[in-house]
N, C-alpha and C. Protein backbone atom coordinates (compact mmCIF):
# COMPACT_ATOMS: atom_id res chain seq x y z
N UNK A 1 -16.82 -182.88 -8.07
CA UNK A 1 -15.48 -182.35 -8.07
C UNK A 1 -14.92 -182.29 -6.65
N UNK A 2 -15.91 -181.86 -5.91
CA UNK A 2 -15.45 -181.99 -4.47
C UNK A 2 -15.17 -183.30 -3.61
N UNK A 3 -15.52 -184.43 -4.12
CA UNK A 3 -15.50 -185.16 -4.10
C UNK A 3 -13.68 -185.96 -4.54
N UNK A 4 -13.83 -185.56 -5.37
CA UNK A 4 -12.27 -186.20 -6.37
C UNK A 4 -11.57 -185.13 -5.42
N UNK A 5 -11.64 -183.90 -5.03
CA UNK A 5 -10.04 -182.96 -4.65
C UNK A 5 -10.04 -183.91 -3.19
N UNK A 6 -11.44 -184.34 -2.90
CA UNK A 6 -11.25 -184.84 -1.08
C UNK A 6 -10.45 -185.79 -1.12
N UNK A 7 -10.19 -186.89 -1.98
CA UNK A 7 -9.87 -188.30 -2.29
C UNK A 7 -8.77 -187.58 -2.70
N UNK A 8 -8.03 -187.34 -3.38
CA UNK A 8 -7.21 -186.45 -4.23
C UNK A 8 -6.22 -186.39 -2.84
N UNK A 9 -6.95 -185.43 -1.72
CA UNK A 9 -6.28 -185.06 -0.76
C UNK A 9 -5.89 -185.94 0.43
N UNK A 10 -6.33 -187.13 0.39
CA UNK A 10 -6.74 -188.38 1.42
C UNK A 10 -5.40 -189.01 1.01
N UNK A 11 -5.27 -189.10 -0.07
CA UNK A 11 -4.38 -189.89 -0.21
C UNK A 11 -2.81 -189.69 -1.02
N UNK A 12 -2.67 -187.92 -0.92
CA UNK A 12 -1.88 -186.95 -1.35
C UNK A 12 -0.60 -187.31 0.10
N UNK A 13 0.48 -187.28 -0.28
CA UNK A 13 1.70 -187.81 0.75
C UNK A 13 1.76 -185.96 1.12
N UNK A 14 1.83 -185.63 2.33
CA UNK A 14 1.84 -184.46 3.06
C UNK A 14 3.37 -183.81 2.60
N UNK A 15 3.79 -183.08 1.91
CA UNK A 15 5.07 -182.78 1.73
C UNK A 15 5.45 -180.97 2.52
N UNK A 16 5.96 -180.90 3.66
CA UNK A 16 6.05 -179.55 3.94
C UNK A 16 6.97 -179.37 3.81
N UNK A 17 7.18 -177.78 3.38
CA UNK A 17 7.87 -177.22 2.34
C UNK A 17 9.09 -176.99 3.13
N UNK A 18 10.29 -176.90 2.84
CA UNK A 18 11.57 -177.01 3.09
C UNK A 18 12.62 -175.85 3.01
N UNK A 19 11.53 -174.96 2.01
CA UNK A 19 12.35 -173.57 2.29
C UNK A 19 11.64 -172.99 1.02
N UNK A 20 11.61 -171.66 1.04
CA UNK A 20 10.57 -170.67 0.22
C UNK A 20 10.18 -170.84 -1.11
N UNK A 21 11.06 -171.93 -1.58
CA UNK A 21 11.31 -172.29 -3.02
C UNK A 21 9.83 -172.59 -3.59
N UNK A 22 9.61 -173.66 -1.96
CA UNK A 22 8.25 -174.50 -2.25
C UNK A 22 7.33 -173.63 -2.48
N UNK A 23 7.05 -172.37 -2.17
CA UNK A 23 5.78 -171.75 -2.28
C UNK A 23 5.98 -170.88 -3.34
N UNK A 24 6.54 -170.41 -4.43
CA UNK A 24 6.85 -169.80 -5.19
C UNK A 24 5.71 -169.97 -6.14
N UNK A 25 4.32 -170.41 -6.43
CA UNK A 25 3.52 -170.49 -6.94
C UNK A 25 2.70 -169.36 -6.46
N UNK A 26 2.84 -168.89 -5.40
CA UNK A 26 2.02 -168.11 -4.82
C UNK A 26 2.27 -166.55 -5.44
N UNK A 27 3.40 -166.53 -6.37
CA UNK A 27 3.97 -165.22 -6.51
C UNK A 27 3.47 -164.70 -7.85
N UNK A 28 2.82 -163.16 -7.69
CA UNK A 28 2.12 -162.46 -8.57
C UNK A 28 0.74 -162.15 -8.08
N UNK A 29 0.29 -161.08 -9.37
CA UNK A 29 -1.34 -160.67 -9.10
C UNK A 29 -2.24 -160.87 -9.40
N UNK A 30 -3.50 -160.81 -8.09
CA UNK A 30 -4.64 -161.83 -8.06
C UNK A 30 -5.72 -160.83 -7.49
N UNK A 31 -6.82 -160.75 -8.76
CA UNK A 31 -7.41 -159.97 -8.07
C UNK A 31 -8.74 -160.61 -7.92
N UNK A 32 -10.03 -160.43 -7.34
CA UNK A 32 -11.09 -161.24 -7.08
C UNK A 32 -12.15 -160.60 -8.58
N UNK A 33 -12.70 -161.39 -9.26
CA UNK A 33 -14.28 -161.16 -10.11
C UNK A 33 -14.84 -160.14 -9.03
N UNK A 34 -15.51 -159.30 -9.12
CA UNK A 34 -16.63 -158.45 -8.12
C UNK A 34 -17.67 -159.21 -9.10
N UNK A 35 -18.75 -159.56 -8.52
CA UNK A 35 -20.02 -160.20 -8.25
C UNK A 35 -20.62 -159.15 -9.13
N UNK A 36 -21.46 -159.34 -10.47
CA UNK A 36 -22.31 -158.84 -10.67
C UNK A 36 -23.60 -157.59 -9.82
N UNK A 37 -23.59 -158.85 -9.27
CA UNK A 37 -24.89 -157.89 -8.14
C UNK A 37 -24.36 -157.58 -7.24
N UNK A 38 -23.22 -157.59 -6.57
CA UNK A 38 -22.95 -156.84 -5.11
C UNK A 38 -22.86 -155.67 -4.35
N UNK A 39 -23.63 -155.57 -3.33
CA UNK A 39 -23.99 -154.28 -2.92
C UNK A 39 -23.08 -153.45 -3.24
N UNK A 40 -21.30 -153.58 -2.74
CA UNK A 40 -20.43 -152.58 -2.96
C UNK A 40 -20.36 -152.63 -3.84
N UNK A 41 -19.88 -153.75 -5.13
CA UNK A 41 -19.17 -154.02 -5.89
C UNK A 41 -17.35 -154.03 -5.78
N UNK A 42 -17.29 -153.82 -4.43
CA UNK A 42 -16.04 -154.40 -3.72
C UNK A 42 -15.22 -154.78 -4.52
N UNK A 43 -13.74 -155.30 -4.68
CA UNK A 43 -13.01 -156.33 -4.94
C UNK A 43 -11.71 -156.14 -4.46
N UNK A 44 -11.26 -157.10 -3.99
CA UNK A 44 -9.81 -157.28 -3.49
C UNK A 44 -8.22 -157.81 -4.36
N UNK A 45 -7.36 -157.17 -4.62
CA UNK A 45 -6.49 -157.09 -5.03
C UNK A 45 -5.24 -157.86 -4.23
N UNK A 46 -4.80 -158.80 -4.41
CA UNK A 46 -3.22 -159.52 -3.52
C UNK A 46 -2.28 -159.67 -4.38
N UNK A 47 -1.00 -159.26 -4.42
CA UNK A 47 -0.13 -159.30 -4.72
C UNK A 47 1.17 -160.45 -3.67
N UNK A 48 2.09 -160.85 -4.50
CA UNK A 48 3.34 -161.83 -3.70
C UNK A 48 4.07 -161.25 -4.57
N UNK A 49 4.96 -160.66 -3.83
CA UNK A 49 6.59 -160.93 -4.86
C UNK A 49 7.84 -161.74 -4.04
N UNK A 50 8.71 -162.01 -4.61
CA UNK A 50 9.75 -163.13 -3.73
C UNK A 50 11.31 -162.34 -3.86
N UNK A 51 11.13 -161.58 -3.46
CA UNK A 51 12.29 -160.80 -3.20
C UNK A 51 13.96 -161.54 -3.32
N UNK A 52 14.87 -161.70 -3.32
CA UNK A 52 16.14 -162.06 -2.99
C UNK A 52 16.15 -161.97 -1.81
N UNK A 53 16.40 -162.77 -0.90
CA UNK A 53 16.43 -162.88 0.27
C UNK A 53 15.35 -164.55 1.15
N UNK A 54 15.11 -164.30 2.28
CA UNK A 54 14.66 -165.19 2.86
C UNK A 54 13.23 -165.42 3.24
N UNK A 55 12.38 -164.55 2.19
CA UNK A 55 10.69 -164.29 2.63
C UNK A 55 9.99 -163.88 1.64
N UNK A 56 9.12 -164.19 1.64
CA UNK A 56 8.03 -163.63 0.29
C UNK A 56 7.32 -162.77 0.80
N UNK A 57 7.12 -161.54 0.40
CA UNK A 57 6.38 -160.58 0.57
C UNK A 57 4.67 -160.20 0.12
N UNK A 58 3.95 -159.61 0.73
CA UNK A 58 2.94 -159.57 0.18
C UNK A 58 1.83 -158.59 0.80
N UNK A 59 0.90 -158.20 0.05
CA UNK A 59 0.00 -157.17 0.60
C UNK A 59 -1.41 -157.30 -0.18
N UNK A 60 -2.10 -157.10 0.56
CA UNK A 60 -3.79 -156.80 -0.26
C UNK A 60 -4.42 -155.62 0.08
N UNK A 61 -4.99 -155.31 -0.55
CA UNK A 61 -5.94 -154.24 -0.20
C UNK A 61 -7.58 -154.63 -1.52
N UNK A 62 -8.54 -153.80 -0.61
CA UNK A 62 -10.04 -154.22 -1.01
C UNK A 62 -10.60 -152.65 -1.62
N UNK A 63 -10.49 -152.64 -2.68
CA UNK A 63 -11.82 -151.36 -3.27
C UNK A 63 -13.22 -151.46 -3.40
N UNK A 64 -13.66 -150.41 -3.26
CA UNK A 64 -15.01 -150.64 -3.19
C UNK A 64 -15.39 -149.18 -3.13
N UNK A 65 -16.44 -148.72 -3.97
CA UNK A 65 -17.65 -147.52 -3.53
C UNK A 65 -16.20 -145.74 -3.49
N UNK A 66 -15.67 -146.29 -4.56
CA UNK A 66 -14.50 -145.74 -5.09
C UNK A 66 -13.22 -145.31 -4.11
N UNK A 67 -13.09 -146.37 -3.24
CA UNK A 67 -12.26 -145.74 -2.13
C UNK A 67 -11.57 -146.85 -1.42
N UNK A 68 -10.53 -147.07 -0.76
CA UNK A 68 -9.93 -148.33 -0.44
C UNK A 68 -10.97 -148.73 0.78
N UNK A 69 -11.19 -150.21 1.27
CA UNK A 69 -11.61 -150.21 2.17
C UNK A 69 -11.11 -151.17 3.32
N UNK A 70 -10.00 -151.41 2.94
CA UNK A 70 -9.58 -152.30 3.78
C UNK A 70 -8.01 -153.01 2.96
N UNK A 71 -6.49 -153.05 4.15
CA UNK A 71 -5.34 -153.41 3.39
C UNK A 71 -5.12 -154.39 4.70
N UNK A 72 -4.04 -155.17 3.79
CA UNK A 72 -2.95 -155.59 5.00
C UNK A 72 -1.64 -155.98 4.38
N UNK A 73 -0.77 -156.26 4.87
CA UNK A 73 0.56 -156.57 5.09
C UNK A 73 0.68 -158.16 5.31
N UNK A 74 1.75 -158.84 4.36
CA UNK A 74 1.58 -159.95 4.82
C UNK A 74 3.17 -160.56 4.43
N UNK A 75 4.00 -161.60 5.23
CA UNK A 75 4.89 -162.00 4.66
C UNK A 75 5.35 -163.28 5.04
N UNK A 76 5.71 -164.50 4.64
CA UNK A 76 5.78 -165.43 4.36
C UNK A 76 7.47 -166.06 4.67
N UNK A 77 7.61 -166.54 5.52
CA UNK A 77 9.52 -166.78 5.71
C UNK A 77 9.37 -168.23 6.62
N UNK A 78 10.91 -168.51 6.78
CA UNK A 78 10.93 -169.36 7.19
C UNK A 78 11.65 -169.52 8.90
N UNK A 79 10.70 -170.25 10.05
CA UNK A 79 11.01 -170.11 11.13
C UNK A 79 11.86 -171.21 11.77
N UNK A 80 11.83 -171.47 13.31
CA UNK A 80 12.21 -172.68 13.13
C UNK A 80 12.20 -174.16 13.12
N UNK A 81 12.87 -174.78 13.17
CA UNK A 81 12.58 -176.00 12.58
C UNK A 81 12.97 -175.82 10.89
N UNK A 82 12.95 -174.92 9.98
CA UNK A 82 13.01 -174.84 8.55
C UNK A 82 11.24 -174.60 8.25
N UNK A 83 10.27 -174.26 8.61
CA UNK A 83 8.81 -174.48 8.44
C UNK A 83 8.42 -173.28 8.08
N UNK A 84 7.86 -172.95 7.09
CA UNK A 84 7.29 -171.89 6.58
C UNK A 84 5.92 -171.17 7.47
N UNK A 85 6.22 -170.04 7.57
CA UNK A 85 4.92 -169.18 8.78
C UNK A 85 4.50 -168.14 7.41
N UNK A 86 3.01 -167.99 7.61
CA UNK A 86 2.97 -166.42 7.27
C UNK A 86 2.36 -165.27 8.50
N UNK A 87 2.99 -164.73 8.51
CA UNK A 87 2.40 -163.39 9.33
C UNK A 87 1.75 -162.21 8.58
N UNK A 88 0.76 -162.21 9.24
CA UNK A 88 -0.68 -160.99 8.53
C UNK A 88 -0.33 -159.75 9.52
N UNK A 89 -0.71 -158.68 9.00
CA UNK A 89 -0.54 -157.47 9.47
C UNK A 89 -2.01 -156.62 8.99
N UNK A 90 -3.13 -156.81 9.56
CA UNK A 90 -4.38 -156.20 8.63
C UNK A 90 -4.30 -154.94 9.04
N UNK A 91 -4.28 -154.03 8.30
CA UNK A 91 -4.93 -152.60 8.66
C UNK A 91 -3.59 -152.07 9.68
N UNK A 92 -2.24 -152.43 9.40
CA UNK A 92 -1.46 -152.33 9.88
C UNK A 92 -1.52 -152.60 11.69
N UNK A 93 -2.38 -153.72 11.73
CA UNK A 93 -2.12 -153.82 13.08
C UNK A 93 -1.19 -154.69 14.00
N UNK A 94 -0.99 -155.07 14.77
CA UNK A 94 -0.18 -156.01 15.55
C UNK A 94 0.13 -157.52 14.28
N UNK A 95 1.65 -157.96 14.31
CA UNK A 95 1.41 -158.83 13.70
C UNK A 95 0.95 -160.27 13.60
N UNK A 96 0.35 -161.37 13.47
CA UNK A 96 -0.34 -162.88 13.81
C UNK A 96 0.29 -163.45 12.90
N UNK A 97 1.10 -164.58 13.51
CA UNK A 97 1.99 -165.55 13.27
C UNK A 97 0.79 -166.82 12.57
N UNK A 98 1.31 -167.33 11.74
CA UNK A 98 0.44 -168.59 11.17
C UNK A 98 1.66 -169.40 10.73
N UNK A 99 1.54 -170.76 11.43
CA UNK A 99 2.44 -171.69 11.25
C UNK A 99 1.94 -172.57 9.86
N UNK A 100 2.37 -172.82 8.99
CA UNK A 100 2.20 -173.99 7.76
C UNK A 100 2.13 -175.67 8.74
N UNK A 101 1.01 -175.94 8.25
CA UNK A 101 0.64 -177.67 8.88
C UNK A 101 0.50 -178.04 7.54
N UNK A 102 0.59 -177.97 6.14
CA UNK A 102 0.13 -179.04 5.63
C UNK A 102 0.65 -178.18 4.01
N UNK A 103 1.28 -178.71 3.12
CA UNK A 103 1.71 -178.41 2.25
C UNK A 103 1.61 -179.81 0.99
N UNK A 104 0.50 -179.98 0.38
CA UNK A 104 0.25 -180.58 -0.41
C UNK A 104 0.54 -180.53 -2.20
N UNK A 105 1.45 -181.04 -2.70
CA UNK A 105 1.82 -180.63 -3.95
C UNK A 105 0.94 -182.06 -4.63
N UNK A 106 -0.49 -181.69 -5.39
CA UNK A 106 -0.74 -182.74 -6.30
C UNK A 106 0.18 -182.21 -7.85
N UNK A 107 -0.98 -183.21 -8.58
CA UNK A 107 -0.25 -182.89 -10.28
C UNK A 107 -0.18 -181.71 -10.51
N UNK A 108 0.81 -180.79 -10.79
CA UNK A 108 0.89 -179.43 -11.55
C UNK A 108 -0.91 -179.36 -11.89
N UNK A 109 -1.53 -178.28 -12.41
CA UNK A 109 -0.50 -177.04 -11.64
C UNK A 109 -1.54 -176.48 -10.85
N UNK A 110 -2.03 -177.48 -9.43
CA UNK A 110 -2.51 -177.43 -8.52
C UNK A 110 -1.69 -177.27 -7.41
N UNK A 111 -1.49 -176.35 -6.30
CA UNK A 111 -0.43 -176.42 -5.07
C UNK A 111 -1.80 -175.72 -4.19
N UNK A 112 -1.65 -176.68 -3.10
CA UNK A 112 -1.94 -176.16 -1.75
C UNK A 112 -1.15 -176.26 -0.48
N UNK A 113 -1.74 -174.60 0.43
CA UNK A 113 -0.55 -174.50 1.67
C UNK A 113 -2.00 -174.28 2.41
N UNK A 114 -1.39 -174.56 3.88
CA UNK A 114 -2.11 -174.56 4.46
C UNK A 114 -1.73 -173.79 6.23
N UNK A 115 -1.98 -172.75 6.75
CA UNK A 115 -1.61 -172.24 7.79
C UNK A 115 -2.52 -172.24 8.81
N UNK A 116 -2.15 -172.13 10.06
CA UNK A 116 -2.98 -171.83 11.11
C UNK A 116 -2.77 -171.24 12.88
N UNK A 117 -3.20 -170.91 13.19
CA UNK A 117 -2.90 -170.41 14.45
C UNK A 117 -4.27 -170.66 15.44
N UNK A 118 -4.37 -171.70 15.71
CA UNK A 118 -4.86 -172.25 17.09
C UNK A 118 -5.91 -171.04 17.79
N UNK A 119 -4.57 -169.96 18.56
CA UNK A 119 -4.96 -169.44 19.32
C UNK A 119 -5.32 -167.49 19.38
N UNK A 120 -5.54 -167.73 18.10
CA UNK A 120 -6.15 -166.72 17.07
C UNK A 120 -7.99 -166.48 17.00
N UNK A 121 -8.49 -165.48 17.33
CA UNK A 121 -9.74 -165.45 17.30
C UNK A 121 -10.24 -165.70 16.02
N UNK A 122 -9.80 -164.89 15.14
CA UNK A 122 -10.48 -165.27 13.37
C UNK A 122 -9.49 -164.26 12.58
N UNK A 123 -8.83 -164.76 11.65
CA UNK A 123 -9.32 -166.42 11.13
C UNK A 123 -8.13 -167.40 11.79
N UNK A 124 -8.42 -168.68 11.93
CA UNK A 124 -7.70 -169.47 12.61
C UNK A 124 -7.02 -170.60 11.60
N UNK A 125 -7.29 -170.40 10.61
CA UNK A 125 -7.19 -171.09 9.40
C UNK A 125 -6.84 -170.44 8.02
N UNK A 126 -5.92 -170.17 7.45
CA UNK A 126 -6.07 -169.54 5.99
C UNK A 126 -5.14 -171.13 4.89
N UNK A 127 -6.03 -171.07 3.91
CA UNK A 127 -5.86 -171.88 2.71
C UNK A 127 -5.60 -171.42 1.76
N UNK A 128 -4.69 -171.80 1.18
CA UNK A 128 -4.24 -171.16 -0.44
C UNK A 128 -4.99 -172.41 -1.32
N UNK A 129 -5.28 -172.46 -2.48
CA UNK A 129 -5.11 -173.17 -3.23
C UNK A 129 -5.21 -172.36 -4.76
N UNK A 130 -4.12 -173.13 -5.89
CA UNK A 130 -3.90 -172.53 -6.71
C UNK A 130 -4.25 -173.73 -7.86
N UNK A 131 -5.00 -173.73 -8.87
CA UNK A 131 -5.28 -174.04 -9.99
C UNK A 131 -4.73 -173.27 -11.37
N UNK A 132 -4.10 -173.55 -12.38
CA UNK A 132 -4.03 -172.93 -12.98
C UNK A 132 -3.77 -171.37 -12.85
N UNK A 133 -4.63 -170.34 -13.59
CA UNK A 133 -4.56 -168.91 -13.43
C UNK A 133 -5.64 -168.61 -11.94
N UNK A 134 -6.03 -169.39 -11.52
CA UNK A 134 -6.71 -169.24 -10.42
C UNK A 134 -6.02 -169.52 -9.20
N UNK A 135 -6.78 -168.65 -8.03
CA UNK A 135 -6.24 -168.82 -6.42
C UNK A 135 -7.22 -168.75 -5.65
N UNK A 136 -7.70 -169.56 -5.22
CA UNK A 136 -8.45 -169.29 -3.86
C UNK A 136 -7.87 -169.21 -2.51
N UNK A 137 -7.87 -168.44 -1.62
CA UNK A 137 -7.66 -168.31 0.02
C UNK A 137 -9.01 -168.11 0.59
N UNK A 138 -9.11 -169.34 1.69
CA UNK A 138 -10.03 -169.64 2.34
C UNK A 138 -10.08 -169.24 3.87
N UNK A 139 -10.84 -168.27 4.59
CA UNK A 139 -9.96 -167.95 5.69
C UNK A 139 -10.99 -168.47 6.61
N UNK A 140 -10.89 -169.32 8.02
CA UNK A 140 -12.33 -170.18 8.71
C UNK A 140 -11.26 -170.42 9.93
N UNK A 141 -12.27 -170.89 10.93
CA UNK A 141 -11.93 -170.87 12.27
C UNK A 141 -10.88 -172.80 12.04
N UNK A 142 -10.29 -172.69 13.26
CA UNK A 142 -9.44 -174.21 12.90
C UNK A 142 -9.98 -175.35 12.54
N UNK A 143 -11.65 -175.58 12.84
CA UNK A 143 -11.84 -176.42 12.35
C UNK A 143 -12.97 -176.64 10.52
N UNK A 144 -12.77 -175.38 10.24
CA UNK A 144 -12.93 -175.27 8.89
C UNK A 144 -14.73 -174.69 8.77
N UNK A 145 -14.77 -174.11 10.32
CA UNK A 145 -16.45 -173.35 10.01
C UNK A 145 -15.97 -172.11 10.31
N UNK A 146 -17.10 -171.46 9.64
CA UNK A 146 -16.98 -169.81 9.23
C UNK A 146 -16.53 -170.18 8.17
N UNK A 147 -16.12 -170.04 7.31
CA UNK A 147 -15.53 -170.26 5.63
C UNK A 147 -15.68 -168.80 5.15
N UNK A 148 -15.20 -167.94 4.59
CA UNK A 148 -15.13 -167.10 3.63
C UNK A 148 -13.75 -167.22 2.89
N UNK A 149 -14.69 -166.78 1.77
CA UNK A 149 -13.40 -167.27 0.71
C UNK A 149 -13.30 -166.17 -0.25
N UNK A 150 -12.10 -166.35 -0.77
CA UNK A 150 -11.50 -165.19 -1.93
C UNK A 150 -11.05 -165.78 -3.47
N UNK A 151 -12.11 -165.87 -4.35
CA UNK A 151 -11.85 -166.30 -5.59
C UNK A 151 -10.91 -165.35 -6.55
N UNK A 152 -9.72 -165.43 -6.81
CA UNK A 152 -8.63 -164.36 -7.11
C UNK A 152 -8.86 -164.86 -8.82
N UNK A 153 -8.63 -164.62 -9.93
CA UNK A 153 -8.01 -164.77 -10.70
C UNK A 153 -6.37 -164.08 -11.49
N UNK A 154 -5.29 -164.92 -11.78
CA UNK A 154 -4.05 -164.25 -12.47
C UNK A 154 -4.44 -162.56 -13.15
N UNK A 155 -3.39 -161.91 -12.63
CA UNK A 155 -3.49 -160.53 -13.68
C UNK A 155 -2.54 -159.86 -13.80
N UNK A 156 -2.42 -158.72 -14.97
CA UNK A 156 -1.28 -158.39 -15.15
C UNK A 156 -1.13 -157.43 -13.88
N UNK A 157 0.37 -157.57 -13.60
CA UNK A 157 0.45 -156.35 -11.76
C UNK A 157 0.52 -155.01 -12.70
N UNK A 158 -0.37 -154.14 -11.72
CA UNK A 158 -0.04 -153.07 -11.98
C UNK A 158 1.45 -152.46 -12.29
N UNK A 159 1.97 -151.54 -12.80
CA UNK A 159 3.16 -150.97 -13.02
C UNK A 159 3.37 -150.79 -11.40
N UNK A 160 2.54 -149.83 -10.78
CA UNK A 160 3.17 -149.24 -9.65
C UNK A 160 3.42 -150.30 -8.81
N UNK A 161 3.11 -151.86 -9.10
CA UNK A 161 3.18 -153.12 -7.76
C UNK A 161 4.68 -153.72 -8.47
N UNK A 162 5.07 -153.56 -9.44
CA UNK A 162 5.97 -154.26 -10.37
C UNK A 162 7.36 -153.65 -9.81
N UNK A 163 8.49 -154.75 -8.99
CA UNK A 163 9.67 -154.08 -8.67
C UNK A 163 10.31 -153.52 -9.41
């Protein structure tokens, strides 16, 4: 399989996105499987909503060991040139700009985006990819080592996340 998405992607025409419209796949809630066996039993929760206006909004936060353990802030607009950035805000701290390099639309209803910031200690790289009711974000240094990843599946948003 990894094999076919590489080829898939080799020869996928690079289409970057042109204004927020393009990423509108990204919008709704995704929360991760917790692992059978995992020490915390952790899991992380992300939400997108696309507001009226010029940016997609978004936030995560991680439970675990009955208590939050970790949020951030995140939002998605367009800079210039017309090029889509997202900026992370973890743990409400300073915000990190991530420019979009690579916006790949294969056959429905697969979409991948792709951001990065160079000059970012970690992560230097975050990946969306969306299958179906599934999302993965991949977050790794620019040249794609360190890898940790976030297997999300579709869910209904909570009431209190629901505008």
């Amino acid at each position: 399989m990894r094999i076919l998405l590489a080829a898939a992607l080799a020869f996928a025409v690079p289409a970057h996105a042109q204004s927020m419209d393009d990423l509108t796949w990204l919008k709704g809630c995704w929360r991760t499987e917790t692992p059978r066996e995992a020490e915390s039993g952790s899991m992380t929760t992300e939400i997108w909503i696309d507001p009226p206006g010029p940016a997609m909004l978004g936030y995560s936060y991680t439970e675990g060991e009955g208590e939050i353990q970790g949020w951030e802030q995140m939002r998605i607009d367009v800079t210039d040139g017309g090029r889509p950035r997202l900026v992370a805000m973890p743990g409400g701290a300073a915000p990190v700009e991530f420019r979009m390099v690579e916006h790949i639309a294969l056959d429905d209803p697969t979409q991948i985006a792709v951001f990065e910031n160079s000059s970012h200690d970690y992560p230097q790289r975050i990946l969306y990819r969306r299958e179906g009711n599934r999302l993965t974000a991949t977050i790794s240094r620019i040249d794609g080592s360190d890898p940790y990843t976030y297997d999300y599946r579709r869910i209904r948003c909570p009431a209190s996340a629901r505008p």
